[in-house]
C-alpha atoms as a PDB file:
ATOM      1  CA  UNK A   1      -9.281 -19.530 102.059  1.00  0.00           C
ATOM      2  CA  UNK A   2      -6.508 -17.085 101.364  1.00  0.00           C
ATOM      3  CA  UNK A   3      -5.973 -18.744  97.919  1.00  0.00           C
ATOM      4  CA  UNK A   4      -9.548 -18.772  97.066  1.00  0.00           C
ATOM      5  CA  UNK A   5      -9.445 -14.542  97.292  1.00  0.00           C
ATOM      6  CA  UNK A   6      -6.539 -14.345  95.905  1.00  0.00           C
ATOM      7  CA  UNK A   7      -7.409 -16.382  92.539  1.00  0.00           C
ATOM      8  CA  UNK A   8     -10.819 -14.421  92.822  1.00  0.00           C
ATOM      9  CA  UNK A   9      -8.916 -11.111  92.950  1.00  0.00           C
ATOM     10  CA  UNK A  10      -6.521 -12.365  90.166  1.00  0.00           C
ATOM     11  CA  UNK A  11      -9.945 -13.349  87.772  1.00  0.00           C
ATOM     12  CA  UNK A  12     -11.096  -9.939  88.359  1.00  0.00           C
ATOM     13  CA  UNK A  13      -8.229  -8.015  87.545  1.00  0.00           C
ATOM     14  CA  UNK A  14      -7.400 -10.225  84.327  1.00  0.00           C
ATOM     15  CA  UNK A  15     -10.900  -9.432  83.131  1.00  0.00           C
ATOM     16  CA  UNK A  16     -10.882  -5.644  84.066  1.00  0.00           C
ATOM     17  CA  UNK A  17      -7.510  -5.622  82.434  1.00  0.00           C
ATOM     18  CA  UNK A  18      -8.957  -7.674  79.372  1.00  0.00           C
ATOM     19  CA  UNK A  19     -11.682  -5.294  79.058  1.00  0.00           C
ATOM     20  CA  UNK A  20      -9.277  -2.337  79.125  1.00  0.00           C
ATOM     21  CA  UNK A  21      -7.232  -3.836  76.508  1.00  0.00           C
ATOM     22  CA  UNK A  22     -10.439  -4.789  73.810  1.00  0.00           C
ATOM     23  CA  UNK A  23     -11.306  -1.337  73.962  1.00  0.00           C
ATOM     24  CA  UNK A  24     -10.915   0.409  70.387  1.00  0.00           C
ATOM     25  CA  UNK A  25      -7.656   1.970  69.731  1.00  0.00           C
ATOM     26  CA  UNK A  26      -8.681   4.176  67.074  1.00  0.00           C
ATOM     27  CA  UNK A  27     -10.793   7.538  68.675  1.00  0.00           C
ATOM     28  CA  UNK A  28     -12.252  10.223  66.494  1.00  0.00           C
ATOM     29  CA  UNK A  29     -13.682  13.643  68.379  1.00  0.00           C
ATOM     30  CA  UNK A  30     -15.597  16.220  66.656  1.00  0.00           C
ATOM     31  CA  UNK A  31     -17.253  19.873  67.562  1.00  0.00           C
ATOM     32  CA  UNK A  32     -18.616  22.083  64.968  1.00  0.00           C
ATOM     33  CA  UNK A  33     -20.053  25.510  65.133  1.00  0.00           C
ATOM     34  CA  UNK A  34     -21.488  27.912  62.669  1.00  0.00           C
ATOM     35  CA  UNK A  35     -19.903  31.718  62.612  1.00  0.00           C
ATOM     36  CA  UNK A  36     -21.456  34.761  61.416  1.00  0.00           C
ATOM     37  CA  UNK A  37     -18.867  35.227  58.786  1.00  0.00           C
ATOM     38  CA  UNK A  38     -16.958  34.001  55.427  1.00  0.00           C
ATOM     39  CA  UNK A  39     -14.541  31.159  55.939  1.00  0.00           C
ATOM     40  CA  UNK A  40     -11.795  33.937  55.409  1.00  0.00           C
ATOM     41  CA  UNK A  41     -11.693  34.660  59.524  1.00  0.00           C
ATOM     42  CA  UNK A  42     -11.748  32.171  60.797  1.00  0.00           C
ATOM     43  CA  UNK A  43      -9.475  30.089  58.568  1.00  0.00           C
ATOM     44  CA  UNK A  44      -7.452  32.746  59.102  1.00  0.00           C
ATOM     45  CA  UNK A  45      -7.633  32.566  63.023  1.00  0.00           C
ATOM     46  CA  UNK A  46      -6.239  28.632  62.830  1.00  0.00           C
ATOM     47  CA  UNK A  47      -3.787  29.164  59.703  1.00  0.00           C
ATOM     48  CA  UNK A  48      -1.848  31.687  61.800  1.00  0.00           C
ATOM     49  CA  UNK A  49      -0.800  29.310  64.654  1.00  0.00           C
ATOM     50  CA  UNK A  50      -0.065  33.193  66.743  1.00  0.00           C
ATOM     51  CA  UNK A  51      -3.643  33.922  66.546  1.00  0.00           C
ATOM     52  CA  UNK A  52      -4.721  30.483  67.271  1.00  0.00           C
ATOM     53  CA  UNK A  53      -3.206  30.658  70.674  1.00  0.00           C
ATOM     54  CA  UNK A  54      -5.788  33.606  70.990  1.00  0.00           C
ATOM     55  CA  UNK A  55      -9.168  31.369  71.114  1.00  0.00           C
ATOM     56  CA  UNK A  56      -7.275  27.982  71.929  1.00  0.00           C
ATOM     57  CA  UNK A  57      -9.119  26.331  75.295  1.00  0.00           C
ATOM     58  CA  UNK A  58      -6.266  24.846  76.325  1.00  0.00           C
ATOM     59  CA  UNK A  59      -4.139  28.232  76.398  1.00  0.00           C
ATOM     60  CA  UNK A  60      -6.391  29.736  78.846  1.00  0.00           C
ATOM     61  CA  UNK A  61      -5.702  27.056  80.909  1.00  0.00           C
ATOM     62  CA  UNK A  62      -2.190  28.353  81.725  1.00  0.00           C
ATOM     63  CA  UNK A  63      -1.622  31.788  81.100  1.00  0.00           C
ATOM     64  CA  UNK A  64       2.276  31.459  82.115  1.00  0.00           C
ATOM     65  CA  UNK A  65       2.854  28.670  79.755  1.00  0.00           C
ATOM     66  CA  UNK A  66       5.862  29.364  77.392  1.00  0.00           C
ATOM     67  CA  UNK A  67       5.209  29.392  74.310  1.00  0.00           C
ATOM     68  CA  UNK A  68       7.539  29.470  71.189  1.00  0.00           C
ATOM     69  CA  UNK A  69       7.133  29.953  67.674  1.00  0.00           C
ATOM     70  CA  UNK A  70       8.653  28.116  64.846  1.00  0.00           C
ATOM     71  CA  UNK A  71       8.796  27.921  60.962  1.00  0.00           C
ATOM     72  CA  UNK A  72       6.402  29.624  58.865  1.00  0.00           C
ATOM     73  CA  UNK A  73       4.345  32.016  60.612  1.00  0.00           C
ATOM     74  CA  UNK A  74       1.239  30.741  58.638  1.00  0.00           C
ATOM     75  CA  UNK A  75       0.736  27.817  56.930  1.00  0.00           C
ATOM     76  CA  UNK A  76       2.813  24.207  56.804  1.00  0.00           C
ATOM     77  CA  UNK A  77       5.410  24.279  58.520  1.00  0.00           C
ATOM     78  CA  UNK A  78       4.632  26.924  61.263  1.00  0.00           C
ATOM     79  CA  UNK A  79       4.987  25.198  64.822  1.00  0.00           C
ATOM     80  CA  UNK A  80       3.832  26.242  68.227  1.00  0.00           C
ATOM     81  CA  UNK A  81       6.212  24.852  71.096  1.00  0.00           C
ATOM     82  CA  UNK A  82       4.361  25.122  74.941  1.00  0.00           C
ATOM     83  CA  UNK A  83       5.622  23.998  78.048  1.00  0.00           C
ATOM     84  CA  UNK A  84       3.043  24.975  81.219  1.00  0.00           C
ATOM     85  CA  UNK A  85       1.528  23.298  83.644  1.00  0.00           C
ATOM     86  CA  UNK A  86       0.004  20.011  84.607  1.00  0.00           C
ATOM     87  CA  UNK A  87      -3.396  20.902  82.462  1.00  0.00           C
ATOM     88  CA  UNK A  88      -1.559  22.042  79.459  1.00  0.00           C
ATOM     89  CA  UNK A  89       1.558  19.874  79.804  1.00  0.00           C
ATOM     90  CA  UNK A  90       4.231  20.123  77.208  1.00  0.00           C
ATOM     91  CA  UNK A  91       3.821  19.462  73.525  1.00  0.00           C
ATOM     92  CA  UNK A  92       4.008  21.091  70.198  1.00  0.00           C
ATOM     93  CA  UNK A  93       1.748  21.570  67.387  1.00  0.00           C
ATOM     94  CA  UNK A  94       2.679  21.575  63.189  1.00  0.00           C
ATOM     95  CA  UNK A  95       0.357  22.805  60.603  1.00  0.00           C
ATOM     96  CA  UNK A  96       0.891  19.729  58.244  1.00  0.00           C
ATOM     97  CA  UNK A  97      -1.481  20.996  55.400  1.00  0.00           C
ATOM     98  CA  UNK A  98      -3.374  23.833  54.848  1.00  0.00           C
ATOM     99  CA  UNK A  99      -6.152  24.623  52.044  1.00  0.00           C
ATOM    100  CA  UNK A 100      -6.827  28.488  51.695  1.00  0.00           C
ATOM    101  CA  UNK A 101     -10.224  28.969  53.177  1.00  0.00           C
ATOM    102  CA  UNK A 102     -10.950  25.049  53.216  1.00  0.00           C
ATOM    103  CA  UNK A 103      -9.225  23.628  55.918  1.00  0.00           C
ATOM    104  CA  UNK A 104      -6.450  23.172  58.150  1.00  0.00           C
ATOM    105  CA  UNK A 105      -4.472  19.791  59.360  1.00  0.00           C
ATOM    106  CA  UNK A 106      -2.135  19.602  62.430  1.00  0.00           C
ATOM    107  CA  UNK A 107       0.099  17.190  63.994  1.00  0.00           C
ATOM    108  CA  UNK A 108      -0.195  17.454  67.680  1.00  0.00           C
ATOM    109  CA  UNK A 109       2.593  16.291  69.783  1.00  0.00           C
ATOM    110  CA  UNK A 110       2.181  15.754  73.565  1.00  0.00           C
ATOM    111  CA  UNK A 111       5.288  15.064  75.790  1.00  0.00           C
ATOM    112  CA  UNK A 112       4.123  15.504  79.008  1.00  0.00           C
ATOM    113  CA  UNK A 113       2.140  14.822  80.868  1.00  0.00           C
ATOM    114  CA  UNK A 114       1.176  11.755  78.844  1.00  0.00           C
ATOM    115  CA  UNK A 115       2.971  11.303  75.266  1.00  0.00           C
ATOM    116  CA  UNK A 116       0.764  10.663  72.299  1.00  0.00           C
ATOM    117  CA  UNK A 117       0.392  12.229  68.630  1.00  0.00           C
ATOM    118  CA  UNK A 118      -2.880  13.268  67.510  1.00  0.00           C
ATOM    119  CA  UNK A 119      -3.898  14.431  64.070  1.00  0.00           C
ATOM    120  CA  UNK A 120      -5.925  17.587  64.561  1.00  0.00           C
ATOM    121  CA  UNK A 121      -8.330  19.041  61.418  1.00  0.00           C
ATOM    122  CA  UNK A 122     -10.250  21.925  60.955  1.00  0.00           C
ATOM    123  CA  UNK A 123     -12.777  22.187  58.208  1.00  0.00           C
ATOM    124  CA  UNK A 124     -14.766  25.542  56.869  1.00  0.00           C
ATOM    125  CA  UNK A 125     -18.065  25.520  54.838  1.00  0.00           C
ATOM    126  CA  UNK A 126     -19.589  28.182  53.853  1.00  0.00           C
ATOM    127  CA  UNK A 127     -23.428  28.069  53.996  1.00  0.00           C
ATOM    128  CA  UNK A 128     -25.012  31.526  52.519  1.00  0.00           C
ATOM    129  CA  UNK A 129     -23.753  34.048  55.028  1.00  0.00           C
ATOM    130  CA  UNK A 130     -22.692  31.420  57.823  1.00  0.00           C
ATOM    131  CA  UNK A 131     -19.378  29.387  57.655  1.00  0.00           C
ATOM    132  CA  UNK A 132     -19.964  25.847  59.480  1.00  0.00           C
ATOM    133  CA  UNK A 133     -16.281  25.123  61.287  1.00  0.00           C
ATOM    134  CA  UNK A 134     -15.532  21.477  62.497  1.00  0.00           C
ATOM    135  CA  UNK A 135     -12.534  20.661  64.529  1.00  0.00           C
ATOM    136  CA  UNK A 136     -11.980  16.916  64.595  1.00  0.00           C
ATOM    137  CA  UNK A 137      -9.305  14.916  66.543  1.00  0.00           C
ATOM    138  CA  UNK A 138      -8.060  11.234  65.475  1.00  0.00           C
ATOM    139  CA  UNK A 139      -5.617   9.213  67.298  1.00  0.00           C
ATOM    140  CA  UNK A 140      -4.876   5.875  68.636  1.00  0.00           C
ATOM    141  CA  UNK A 141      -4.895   4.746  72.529  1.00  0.00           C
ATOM    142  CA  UNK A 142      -2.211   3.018  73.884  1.00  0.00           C
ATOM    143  CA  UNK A 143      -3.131   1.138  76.709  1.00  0.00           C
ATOM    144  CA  UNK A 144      -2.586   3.544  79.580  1.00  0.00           C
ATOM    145  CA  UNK A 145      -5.067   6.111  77.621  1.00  0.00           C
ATOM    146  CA  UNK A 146      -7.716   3.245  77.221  1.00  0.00           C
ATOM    147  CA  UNK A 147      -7.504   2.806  80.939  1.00  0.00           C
ATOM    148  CA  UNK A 148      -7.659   6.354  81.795  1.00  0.00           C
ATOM    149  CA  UNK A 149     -10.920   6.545  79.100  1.00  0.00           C
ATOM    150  CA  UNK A 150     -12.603   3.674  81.911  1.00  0.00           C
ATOM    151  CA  UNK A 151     -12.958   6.496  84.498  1.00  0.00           C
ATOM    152  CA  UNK A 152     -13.343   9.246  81.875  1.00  0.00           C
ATOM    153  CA  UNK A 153     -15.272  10.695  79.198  1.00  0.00           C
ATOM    154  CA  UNK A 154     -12.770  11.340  76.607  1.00  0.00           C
ATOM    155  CA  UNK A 155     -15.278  12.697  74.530  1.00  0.00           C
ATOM    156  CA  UNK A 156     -17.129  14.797  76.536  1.00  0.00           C
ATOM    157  CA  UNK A 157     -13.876  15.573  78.188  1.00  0.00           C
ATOM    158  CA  UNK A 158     -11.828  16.879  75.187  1.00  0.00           C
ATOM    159  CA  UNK A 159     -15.163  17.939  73.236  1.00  0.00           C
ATOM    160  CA  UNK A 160     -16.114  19.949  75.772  1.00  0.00           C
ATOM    161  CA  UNK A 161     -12.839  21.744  75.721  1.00  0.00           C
ATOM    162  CA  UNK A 162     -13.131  21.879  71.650  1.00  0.00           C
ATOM    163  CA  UNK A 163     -16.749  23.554  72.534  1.00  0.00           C
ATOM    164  CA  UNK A 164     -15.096  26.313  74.462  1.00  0.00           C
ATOM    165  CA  UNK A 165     -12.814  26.774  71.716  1.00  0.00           C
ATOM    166  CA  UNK A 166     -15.032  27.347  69.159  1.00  0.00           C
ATOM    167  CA  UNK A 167     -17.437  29.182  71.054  1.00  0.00           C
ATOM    168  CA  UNK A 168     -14.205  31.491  71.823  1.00  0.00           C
ATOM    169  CA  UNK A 169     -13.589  31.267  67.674  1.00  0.00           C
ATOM    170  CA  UNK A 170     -17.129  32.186  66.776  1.00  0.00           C
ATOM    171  CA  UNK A 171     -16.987  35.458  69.303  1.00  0.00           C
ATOM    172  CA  UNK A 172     -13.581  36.828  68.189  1.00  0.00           C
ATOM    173  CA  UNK A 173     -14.764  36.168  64.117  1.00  0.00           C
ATOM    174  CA  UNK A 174     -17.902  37.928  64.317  1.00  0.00           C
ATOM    175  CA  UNK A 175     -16.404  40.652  66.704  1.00  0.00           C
ATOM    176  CA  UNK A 176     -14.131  40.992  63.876  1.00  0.00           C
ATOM    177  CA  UNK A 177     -16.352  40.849  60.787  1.00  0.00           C
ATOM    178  CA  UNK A 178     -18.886  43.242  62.213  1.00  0.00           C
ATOM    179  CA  UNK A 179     -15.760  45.894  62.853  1.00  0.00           C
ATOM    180  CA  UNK A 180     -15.913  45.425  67.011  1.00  0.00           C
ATOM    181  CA  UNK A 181     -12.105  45.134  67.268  1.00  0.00           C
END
């Protein structure tokens, strides 16, 4: 009897872990808003890696985190180093390419609490009076992420953070381009 639940027990936790492992490895997660403005602002507001820490979701998350600054202070080559706590973890961020106006490519490091690198872009349209900005994520999942992403939403998880973000974005741009601050 005791081998007959222990086989069953083995069966299921080969096919959970089979399951976990045939999940894609490639992810792709994308947000966009429309702001009130030209694509100068807010271009402006992710070139300048100082000011990005301003509407950033994740930065609100720990207040106390250190932060250091690196490089260029806009542009390639600028870096953001951040060590905080268990939400924001410990990580660091390069501008890899950046298109005046156009858009804006990172490389996003995480070292704790869970290491991965991420490629990070933000895109600005213009549309008549209205700039339409998209922040898009692409990585791959290891194995540990995919099984993390079996109790989770990474989407709506990490979107939902890139929604706060850009709502954050889209307030401090048009605060700015109407002359509020």
């Amino acid at each position: 009897m005791f081998l007959k639940v222990l086989a069953i027990i083995i069966i299921i936790a080969a096919g959970f872990f089979g399951y976990v492992a045939l999940q894609p490895s490639d992810f792709r997660i994308v947000r966009e808003i429309k702001v009130n403005t030209s694509a100068q602002l807010p271009f402006s507001y992710t070139n300048d890696l100082r000011k990005f820490t301003e509407w950033d979701p994740w930065a609100k998350l720990d207040p106390n985190a250190k932060m250091n600054f690196e490089g260029n202070q806009t542009g390639v080559g600028a870096m953001l180093n951040w060590d905080g706590n268990k939400e924001v973890g410990q990580g660091k961020a390069t501008i890899t390419e950046s298109k005046p106006n156009s858009s804006v490519r990172m490389k996003i490091e995480m070292f704790k609490p869970y290491p991965f690198v991420n490629d990070v872009l933000f895109s600005f349209k213009e549309e008549g009076t209205q700039t339409n900005v998209t922040w898009e994520m692409t990585g791959k999942a290891n194995f540990m992420y995919k099984l993390a992403c079996v109790f989770m939403n990474r989407d709506k998880v990490i979107g939902g953070e890139f929604e706060k973000g850009l709502t954050q974005l889209k307030e401090i741009v048009e605060a700015k381009s109407s002359g509020k601050k």
